[in-house]
C-alpha atoms as a PDB file:
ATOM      1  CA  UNK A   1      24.277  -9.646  45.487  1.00  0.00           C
ATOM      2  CA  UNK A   2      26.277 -13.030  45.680  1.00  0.00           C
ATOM      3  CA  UNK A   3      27.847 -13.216  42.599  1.00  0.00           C
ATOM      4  CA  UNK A   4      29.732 -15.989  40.839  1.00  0.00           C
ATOM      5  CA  UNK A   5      33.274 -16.289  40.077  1.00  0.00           C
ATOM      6  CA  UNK A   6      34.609 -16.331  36.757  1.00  0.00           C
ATOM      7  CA  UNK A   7      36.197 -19.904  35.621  1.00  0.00           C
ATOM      8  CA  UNK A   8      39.668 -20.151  33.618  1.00  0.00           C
ATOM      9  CA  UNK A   9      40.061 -23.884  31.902  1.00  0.00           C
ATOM     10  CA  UNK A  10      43.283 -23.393  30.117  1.00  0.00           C
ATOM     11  CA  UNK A  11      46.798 -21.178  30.605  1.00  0.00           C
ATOM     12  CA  UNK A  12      45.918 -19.191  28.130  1.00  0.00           C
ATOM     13  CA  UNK A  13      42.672 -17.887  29.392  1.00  0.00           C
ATOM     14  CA  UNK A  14      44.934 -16.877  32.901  1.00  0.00           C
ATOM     15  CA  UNK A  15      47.096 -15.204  30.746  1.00  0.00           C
ATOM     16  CA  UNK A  16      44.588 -13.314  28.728  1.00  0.00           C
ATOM     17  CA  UNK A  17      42.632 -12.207  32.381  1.00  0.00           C
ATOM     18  CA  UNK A  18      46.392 -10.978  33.593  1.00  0.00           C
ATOM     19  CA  UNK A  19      46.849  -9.139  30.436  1.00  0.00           C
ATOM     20  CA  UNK A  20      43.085  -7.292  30.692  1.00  0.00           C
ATOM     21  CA  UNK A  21      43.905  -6.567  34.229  1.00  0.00           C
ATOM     22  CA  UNK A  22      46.912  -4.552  33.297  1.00  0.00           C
ATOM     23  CA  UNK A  23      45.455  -3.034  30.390  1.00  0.00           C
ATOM     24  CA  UNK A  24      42.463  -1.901  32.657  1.00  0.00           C
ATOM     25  CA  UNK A  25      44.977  -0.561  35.293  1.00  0.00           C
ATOM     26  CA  UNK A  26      46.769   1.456  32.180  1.00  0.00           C
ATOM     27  CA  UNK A  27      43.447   2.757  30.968  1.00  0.00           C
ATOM     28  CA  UNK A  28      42.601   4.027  34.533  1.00  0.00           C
ATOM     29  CA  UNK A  29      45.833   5.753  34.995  1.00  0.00           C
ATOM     30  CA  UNK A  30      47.400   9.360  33.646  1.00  0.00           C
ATOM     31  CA  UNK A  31      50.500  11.263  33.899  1.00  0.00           C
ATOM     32  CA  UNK A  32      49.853  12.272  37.769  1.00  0.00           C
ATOM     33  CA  UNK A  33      49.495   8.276  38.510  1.00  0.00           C
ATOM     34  CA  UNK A  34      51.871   4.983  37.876  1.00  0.00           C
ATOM     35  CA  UNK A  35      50.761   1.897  37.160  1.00  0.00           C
ATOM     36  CA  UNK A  36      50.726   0.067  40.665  1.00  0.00           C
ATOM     37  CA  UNK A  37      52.570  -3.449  40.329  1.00  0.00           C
ATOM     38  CA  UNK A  38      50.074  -6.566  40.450  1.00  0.00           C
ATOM     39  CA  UNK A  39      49.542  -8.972  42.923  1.00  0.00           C
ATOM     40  CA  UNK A  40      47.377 -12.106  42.633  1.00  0.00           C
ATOM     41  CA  UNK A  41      45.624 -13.596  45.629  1.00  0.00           C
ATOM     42  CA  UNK A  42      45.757 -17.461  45.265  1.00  0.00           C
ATOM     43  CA  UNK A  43      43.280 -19.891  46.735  1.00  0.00           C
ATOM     44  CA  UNK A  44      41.545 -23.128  46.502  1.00  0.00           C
ATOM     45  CA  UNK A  45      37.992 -23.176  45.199  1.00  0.00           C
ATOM     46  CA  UNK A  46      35.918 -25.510  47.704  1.00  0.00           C
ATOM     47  CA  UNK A  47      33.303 -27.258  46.487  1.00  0.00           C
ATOM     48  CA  UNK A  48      30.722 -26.383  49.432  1.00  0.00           C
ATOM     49  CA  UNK A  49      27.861 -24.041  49.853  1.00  0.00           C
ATOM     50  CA  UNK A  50      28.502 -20.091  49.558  1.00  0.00           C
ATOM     51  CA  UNK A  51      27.491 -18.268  52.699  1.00  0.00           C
ATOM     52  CA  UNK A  52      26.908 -14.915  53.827  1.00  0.00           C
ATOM     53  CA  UNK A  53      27.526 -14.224  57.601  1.00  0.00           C
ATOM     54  CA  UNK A  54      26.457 -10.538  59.059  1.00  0.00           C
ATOM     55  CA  UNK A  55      28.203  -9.020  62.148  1.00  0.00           C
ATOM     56  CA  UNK A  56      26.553  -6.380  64.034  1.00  0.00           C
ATOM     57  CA  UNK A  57      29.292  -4.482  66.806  1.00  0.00           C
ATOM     58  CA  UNK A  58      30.865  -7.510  66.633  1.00  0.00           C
ATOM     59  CA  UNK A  59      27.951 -10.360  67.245  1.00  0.00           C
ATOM     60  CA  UNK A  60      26.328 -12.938  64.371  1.00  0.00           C
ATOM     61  CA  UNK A  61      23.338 -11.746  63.679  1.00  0.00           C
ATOM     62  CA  UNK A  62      22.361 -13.469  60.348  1.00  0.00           C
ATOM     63  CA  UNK A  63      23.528 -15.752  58.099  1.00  0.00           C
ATOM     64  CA  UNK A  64      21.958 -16.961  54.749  1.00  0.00           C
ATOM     65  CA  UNK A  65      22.761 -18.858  51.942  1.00  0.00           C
ATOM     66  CA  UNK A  66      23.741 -17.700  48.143  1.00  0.00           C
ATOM     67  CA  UNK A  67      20.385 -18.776  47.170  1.00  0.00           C
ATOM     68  CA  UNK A  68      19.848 -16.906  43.265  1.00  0.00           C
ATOM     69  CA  UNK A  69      22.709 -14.029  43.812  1.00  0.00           C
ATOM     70  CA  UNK A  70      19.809 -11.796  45.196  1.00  0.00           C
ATOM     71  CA  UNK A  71      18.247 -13.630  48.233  1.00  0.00           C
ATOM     72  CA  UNK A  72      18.674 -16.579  49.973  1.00  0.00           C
ATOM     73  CA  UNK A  73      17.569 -18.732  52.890  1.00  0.00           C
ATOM     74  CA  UNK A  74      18.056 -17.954  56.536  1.00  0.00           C
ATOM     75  CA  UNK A  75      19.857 -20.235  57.710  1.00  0.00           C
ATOM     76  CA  UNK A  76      21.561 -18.610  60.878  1.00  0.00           C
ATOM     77  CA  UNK A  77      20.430 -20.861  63.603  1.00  0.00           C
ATOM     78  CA  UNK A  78      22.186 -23.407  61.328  1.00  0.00           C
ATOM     79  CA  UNK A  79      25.314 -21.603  61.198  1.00  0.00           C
ATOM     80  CA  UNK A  80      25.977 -20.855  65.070  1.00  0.00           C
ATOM     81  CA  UNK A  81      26.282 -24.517  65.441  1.00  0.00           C
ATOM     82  CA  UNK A  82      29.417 -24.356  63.256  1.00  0.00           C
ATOM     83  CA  UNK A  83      32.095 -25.012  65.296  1.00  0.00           C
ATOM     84  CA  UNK A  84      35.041 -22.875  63.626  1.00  0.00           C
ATOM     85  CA  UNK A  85      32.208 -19.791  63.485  1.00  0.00           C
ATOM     86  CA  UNK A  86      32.752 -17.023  65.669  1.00  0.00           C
ATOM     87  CA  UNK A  87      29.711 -15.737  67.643  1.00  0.00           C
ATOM     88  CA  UNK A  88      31.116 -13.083  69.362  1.00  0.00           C
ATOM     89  CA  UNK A  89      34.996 -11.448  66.809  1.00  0.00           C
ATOM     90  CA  UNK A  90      37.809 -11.569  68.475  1.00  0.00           C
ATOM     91  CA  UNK A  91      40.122  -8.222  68.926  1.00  0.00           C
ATOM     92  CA  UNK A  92      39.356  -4.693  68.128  1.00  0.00           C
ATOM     93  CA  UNK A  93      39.162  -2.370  65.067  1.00  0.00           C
ATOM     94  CA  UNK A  94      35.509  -4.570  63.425  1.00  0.00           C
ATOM     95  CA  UNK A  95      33.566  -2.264  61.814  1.00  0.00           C
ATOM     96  CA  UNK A  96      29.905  -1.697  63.077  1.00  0.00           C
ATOM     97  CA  UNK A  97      28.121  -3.566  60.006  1.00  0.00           C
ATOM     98  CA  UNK A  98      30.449  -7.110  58.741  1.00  0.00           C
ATOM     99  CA  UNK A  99      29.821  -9.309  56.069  1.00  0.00           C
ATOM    100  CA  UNK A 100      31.835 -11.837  55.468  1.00  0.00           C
ATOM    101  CA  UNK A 101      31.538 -14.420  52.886  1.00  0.00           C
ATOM    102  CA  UNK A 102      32.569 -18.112  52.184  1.00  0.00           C
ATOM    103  CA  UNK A 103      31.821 -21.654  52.079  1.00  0.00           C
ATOM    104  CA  UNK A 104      30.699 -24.018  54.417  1.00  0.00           C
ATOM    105  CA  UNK A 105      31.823 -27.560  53.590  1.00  0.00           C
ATOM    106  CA  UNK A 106      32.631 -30.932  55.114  1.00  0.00           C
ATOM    107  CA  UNK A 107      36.199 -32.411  55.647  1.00  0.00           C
ATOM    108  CA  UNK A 108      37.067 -35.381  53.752  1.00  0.00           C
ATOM    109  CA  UNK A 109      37.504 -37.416  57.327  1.00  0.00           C
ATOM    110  CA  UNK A 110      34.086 -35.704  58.606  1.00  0.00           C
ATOM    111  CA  UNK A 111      32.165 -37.096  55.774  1.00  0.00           C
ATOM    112  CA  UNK A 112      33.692 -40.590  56.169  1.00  0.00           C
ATOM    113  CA  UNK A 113      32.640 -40.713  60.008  1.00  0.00           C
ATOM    114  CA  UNK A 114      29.289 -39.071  59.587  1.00  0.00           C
ATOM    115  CA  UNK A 115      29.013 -41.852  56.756  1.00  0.00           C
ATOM    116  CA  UNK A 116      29.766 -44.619  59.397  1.00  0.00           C
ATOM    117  CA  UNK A 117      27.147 -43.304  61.475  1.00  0.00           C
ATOM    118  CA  UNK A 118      24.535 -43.228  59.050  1.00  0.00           C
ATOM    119  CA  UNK A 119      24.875 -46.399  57.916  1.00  0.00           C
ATOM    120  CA  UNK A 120      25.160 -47.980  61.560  1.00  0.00           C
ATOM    121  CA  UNK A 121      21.549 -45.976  61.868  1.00  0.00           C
ATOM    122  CA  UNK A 122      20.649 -48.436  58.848  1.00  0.00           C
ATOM    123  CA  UNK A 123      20.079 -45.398  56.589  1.00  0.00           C
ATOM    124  CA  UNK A 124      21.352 -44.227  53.230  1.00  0.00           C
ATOM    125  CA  UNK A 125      24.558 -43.324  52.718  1.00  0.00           C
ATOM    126  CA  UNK A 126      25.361 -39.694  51.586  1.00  0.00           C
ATOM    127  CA  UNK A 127      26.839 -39.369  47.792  1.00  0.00           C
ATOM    128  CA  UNK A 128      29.428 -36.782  48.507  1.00  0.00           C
ATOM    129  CA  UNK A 129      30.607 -33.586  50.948  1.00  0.00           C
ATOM    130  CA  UNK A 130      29.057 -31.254  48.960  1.00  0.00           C
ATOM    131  CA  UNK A 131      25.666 -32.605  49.166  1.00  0.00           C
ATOM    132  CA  UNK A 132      26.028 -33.358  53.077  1.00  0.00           C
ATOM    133  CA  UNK A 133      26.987 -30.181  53.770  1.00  0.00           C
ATOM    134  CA  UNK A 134      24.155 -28.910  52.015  1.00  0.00           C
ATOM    135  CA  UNK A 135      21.757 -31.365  53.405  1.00  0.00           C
ATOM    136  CA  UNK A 136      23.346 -30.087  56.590  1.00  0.00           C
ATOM    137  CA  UNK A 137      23.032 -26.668  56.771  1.00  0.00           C
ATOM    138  CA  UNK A 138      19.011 -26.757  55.153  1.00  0.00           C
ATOM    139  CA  UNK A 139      17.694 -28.760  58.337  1.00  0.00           C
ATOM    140  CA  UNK A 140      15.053 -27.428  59.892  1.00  0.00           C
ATOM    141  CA  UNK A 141      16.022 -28.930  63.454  1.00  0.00           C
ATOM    142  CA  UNK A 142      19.729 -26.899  64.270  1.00  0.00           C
ATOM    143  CA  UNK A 143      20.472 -29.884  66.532  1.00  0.00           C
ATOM    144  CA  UNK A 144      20.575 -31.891  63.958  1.00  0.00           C
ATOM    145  CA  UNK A 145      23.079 -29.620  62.238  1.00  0.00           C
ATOM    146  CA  UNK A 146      25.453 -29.405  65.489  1.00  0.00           C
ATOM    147  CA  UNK A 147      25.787 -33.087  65.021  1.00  0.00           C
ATOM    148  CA  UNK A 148      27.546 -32.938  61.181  1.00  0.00           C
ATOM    149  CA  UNK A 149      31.171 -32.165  60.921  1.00  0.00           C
ATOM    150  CA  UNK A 150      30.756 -28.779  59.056  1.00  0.00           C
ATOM    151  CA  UNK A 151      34.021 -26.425  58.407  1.00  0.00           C
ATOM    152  CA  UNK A 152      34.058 -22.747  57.574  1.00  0.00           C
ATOM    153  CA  UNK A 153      36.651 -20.973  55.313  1.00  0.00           C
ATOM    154  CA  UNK A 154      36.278 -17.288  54.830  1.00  0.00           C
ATOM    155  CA  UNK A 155      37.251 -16.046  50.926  1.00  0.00           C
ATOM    156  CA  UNK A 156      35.648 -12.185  51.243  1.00  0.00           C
ATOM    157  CA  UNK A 157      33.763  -9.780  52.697  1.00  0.00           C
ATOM    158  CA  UNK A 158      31.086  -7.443  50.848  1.00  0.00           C
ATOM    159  CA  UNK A 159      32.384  -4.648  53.281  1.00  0.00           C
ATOM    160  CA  UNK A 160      35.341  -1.771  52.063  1.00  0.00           C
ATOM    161  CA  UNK A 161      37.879  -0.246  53.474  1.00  0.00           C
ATOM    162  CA  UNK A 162      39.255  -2.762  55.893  1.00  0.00           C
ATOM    163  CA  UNK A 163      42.410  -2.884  54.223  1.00  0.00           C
ATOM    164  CA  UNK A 164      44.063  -2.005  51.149  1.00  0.00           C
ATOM    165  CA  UNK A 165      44.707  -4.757  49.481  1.00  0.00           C
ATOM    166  CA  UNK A 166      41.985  -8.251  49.266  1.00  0.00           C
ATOM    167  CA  UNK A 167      45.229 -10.316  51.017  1.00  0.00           C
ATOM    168  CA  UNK A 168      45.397  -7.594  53.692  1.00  0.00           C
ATOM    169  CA  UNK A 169      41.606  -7.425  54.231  1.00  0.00           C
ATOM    170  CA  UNK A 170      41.386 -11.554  55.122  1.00  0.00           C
ATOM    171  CA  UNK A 171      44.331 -11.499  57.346  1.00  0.00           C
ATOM    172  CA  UNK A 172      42.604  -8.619  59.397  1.00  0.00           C
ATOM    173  CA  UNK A 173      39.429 -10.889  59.170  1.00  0.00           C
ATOM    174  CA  UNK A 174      41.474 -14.028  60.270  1.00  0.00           C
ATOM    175  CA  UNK A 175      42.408 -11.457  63.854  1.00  0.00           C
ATOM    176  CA  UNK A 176      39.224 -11.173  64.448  1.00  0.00           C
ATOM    177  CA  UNK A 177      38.316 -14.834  64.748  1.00  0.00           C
ATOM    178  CA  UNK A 178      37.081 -15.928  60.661  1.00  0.00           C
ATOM    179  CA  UNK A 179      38.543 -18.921  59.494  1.00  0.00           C
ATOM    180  CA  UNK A 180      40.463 -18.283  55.670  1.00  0.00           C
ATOM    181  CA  UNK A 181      42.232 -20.975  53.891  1.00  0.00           C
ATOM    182  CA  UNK A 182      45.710 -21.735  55.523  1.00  0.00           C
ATOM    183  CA  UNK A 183      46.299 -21.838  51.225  1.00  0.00           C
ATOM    184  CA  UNK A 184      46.140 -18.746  50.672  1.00  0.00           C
ATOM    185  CA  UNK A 185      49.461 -16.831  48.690  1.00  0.00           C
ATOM    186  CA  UNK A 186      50.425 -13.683  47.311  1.00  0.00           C
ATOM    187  CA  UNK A 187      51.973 -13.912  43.968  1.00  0.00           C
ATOM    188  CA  UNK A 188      53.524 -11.237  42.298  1.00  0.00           C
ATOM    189  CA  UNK A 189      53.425 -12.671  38.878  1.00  0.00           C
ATOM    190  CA  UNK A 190      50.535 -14.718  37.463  1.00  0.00           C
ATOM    191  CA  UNK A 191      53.268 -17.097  35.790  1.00  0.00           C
ATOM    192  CA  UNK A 192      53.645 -17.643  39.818  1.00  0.00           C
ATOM    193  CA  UNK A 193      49.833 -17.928  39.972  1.00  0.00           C
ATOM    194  CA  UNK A 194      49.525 -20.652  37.462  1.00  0.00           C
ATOM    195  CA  UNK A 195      52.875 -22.866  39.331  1.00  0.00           C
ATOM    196  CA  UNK A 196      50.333 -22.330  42.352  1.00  0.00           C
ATOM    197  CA  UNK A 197      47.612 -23.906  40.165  1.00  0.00           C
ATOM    198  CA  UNK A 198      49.894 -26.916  39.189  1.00  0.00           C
ATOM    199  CA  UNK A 199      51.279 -27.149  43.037  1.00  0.00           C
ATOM    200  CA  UNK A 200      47.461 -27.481  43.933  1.00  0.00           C
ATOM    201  CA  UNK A 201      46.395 -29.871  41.581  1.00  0.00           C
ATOM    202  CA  UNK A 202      49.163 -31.759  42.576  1.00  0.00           C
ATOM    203  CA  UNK A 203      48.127 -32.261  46.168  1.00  0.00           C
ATOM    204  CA  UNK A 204      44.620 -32.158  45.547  1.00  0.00           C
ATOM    205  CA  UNK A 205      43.564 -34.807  46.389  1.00  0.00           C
ATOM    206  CA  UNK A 206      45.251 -35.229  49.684  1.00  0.00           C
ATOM    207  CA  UNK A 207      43.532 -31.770  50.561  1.00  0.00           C
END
């Protein structure tokens, strides 16, 4: 399953996730164990389409969209036109069976050229990235698709025991050729997490 990520609106709510997340790791624990120190993985949210991409020995072999969480549309012919896609991983070490997951999404400068275009074809404008990536990846023709300026960023995989930590498990998936947000920080306090938050929102919109 494809499942959604929880959303956080105010400090407080960060603060009250950090403080269940040590409370669960105190729960789990007994006198043979300490308490491991947290880290936080931080990240931009992108506002494209979630994507599931399957490796097999190394070579795309599917691809499909979020759809409800429990299936979701093929859409792998789509995907291999993507240009920051590996069809073959890079390096050594991949596991048999990979999925990774992410978002597929169109570049602020992408959208304003493929914009140009259409309208110099005397059609309708698209409303925003999100939808043209959308649009994008559901075309029936791929060739079409290889013509749209659509970007890639890796935020997980499905499959365990690449690494021991979720920071350590992208950066192995970023050697092997997947695309993850050049964002992406280790905090060690979520007081750190939330100056990440501010930082972001900051330079959001020159993202």
């Amino acid at each position: 399953p494809m499942v959604s990520v929880g959303n956080a609106f105010a400090a407080e709510q960060v603060l009250d996730f950090a403080q269940r997340v040590e409370q669960s790791l105190k729960q789990a624990s007994d006198d043979l164990f300490s308490v491991a120190k947290v880290e936080y993985c931080c990240e931009p949210k992108l506002d494209g389409l979630a994507v599931s991409i399957s490796y097999e020995k190394g070579v795309l072999t599917r691809a499909a969209t979020r759809g409800d969480g429990q299936a979701g549309e093929d859409i792998t012919a789509n995907v291999r036109t993507i240009r920051n896609v590996p069809l073959k991983l890079q390096g050594k070490g991949w596991p048999e069976l990979l999925e990774v997951r992410g978002e597929v999404y169109m570049p602020k400068q992408g959208f304003a050229d493929l914009n140009e275009r259409v309208l110099a074809a005397g059609r309708k404008p698209f409303a925003n990235p999100r939808n043209a990536a959308a649009g994008s990846l559901r075309q029936l023709d791929a060739k079409i698709t290889a013509t749209r300026p659509l970007e890639f960023c890796c935020y997980g995989t499905s499959t365990e025991g690449l690494a021991e930590s979720h920071s350590e498990t992208l950066q192995r998936l970023r050697e092997w050729g997947i695309s993850i947000s050049p964002e992406l920080k280790v905090m060690d306090s979520i007081e750190d997490c939330l100056a990440y938050y501010a930082d972001i929102g900051a330079r959001r919109t020159q993202l």
